[in-house]
Protein backbone atom coordinates (compact mmCIF):
# COMPACT_ATOMS: atom_id res chain seq x y z
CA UNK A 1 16.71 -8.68 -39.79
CA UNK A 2 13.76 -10.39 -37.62
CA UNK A 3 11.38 -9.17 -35.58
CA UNK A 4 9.55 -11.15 -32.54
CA UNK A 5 6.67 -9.48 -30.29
CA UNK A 6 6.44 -11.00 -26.67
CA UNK A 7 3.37 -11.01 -24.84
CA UNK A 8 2.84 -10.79 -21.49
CA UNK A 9 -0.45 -11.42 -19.74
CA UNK A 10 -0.74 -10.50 -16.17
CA UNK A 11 -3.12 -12.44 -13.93
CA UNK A 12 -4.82 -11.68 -10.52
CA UNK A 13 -5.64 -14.18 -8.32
CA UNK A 14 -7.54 -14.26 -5.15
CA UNK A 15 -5.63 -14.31 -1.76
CA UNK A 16 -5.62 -17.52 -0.38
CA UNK A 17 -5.75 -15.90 2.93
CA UNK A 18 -9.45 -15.67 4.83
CA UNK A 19 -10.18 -12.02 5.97
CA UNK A 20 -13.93 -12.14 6.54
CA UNK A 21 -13.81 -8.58 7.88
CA UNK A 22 -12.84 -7.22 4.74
CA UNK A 23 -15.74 -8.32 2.86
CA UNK A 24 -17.38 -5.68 1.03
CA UNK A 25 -14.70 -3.17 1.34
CA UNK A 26 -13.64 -3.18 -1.97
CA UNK A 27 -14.95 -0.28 -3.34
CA UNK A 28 -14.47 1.73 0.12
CA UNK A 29 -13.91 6.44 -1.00
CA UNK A 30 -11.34 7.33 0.91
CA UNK A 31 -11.88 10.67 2.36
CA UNK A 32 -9.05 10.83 5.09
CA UNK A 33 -6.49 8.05 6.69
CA UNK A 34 -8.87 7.68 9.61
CA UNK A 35 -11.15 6.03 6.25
CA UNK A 36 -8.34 2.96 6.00
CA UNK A 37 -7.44 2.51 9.60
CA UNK A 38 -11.22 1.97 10.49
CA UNK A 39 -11.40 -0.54 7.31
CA UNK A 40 -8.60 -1.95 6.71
CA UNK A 41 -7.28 -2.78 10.02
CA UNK A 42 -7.53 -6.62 9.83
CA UNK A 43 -4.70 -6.65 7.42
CA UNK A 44 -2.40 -5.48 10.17
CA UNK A 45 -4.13 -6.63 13.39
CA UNK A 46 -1.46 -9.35 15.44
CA UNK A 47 0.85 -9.34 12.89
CA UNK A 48 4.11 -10.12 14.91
CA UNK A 49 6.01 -9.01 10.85
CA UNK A 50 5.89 -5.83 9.22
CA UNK A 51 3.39 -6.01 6.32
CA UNK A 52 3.70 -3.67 3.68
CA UNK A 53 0.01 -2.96 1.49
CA UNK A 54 -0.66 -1.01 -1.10
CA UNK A 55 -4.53 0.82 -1.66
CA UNK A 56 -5.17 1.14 -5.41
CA UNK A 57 -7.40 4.21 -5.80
CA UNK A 58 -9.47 5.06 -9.36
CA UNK A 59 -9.53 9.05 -9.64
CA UNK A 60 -12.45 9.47 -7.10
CA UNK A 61 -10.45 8.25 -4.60
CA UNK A 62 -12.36 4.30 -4.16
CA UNK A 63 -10.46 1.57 -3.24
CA UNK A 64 -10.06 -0.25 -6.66
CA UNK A 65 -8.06 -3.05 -4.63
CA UNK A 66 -4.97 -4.02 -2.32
CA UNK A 67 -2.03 -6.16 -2.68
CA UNK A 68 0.09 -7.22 0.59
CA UNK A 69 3.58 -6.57 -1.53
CA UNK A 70 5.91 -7.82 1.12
CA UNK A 71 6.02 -9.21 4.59
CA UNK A 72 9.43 -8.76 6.33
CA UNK A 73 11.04 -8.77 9.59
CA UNK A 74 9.54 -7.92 13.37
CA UNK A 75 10.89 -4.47 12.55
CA UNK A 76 12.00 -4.34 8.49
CA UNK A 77 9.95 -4.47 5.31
CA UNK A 78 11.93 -4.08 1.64
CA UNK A 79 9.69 -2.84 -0.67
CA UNK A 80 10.54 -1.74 -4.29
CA UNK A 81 8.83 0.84 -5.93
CA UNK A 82 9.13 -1.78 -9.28
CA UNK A 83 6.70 -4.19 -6.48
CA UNK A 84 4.87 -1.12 -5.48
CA UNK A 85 3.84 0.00 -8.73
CA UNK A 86 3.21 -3.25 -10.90
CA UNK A 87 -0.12 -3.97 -9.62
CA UNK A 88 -1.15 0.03 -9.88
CA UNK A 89 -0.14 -0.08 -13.47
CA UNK A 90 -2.07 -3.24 -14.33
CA UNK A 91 -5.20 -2.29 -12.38
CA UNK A 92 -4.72 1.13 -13.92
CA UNK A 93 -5.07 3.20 -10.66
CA UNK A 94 -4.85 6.95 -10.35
CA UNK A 95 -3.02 7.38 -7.13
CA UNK A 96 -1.73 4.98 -4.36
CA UNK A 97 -2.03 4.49 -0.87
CA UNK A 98 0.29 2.88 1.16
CA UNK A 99 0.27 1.57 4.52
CA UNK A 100 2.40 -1.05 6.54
CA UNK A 101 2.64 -2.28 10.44
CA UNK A 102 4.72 -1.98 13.20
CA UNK A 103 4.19 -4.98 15.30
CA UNK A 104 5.97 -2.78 18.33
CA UNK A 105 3.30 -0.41 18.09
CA UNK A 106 5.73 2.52 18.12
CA UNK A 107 3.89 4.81 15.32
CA UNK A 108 6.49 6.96 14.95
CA UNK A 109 8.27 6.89 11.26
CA UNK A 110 11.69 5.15 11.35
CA UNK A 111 14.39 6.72 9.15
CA UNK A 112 13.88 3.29 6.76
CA UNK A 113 10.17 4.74 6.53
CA UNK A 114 10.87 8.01 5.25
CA UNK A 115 13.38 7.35 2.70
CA UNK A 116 11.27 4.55 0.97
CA UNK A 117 8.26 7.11 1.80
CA UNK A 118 10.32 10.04 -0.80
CA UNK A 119 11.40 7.00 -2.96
CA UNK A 120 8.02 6.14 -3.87
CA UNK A 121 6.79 9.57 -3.95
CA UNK A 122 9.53 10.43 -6.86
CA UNK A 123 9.07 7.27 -8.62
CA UNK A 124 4.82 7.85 -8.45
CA UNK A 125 5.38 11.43 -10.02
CA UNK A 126 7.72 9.93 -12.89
CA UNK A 127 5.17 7.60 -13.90
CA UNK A 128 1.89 9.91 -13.23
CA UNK A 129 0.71 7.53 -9.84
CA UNK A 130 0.51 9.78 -7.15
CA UNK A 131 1.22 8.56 -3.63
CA UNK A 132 -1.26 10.33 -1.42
CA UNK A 133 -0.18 8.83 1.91
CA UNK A 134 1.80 6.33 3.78
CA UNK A 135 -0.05 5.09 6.72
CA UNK A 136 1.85 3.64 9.49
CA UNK A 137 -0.61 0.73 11.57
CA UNK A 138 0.31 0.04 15.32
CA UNK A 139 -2.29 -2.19 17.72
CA UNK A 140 -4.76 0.72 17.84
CA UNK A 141 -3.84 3.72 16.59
CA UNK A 142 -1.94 5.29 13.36
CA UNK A 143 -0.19 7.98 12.21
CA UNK A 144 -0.50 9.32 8.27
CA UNK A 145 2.81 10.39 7.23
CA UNK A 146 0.61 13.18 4.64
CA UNK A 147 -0.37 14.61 7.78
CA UNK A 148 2.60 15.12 9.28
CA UNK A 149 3.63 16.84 6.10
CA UNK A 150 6.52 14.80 5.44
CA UNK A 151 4.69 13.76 1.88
C-alpha cells in the first residue's frame, strides 16, 4: 500500500482595496463594541451591500487582523462558519469578533442574524474560537448582539 502527504500552504495577501482610515489599527485591544464601531467604521460606511467582517483577536483581546468574508445583497449576507473560521485558524486567533452592515440602517437583528449568530457560536466552541460578539453597523450607530444577551 502507498502513502502520499499533501501540503497545503495558505497565503495572505493585502486587500487591494484603499482604506486610509484604517491605518494603524491593526493591533487596536478591544475593551467593549463601542472599541470597533469607533475604529472600524470605514469598513461599513456607504456600503449600499451587507458586508460581513470578521476581527481576529490574540488572547488579550488585540486585533490580530480582519478579513471582509462575504459581501451580499442590500439586505442578505451568507456566511459559513467553514469562511468564518479559516482565516482564525491560520492566523491562530483566540476568539472572534464579528460584525456586518445593514445598509437600511435598521440595527435591529433580523431572524437570518441570529441563527447564523448561534451557528457560529456552536461551531467556535467545537473548535476552541470563541465568538465574543456580533456587531451589527448601521450609518451611525450599532447594536452588539453580546449585549443584548442573545450570545
Amino acid at each position: 500500500m502507498r502513502y502520499s502527504m499533501r501540503t497545503v500552504t495558505w497565503k495572505f495577501c493585502e486587500t487591494t482595496e484603499s482604506l486610509p482610515d484604517l491605518n494603524g489599527k491593526k493591533k487596536l485591544l478591544v475593551r467593549e463594541p463601542q472599541d470597533i464601531f469607533d475604529n472600524y467604521l470605514p469598513l461599513f460606511k456607504n456600503q449600499v451591500r451587507e458586508r460581513f467582517v470578521v476581527f481576529w483577536l490574540n488572547s488579550v483581546n488585540r486585533v490580530l487582523g480582519f478579513e471582509v468574508v462575504t459581501e451580499g445583497i442590500l439586505n442578505s449576507s451568507l456566511a459559513h462558519p467553514r469562511e468564518v473560521f479559516r482565516g482564525a485558524v491560520v492566523s491562530t486567533a483566540a476568539s472572534i469578533i464579528i460584525a456586518h452592515n445593514h445598509p437600511s440602517e435598521n440595527t435591529e437583528p433580523s431572524q437570518e442574524d441570529i441563527s447564523i449568530t448561534k451557528q457560529l457560536v456552536e461551531a467556535g466552541k467545537i473548535i476552541g474560537i470563541p465568538v465574543h460578539d456580533h456587531i451589527i453597523f448601521a450609518s451611525e450607530s450599532f447594536i452588539s448582539m453580546a449585549a443584548l444577551r442573545m450570545i
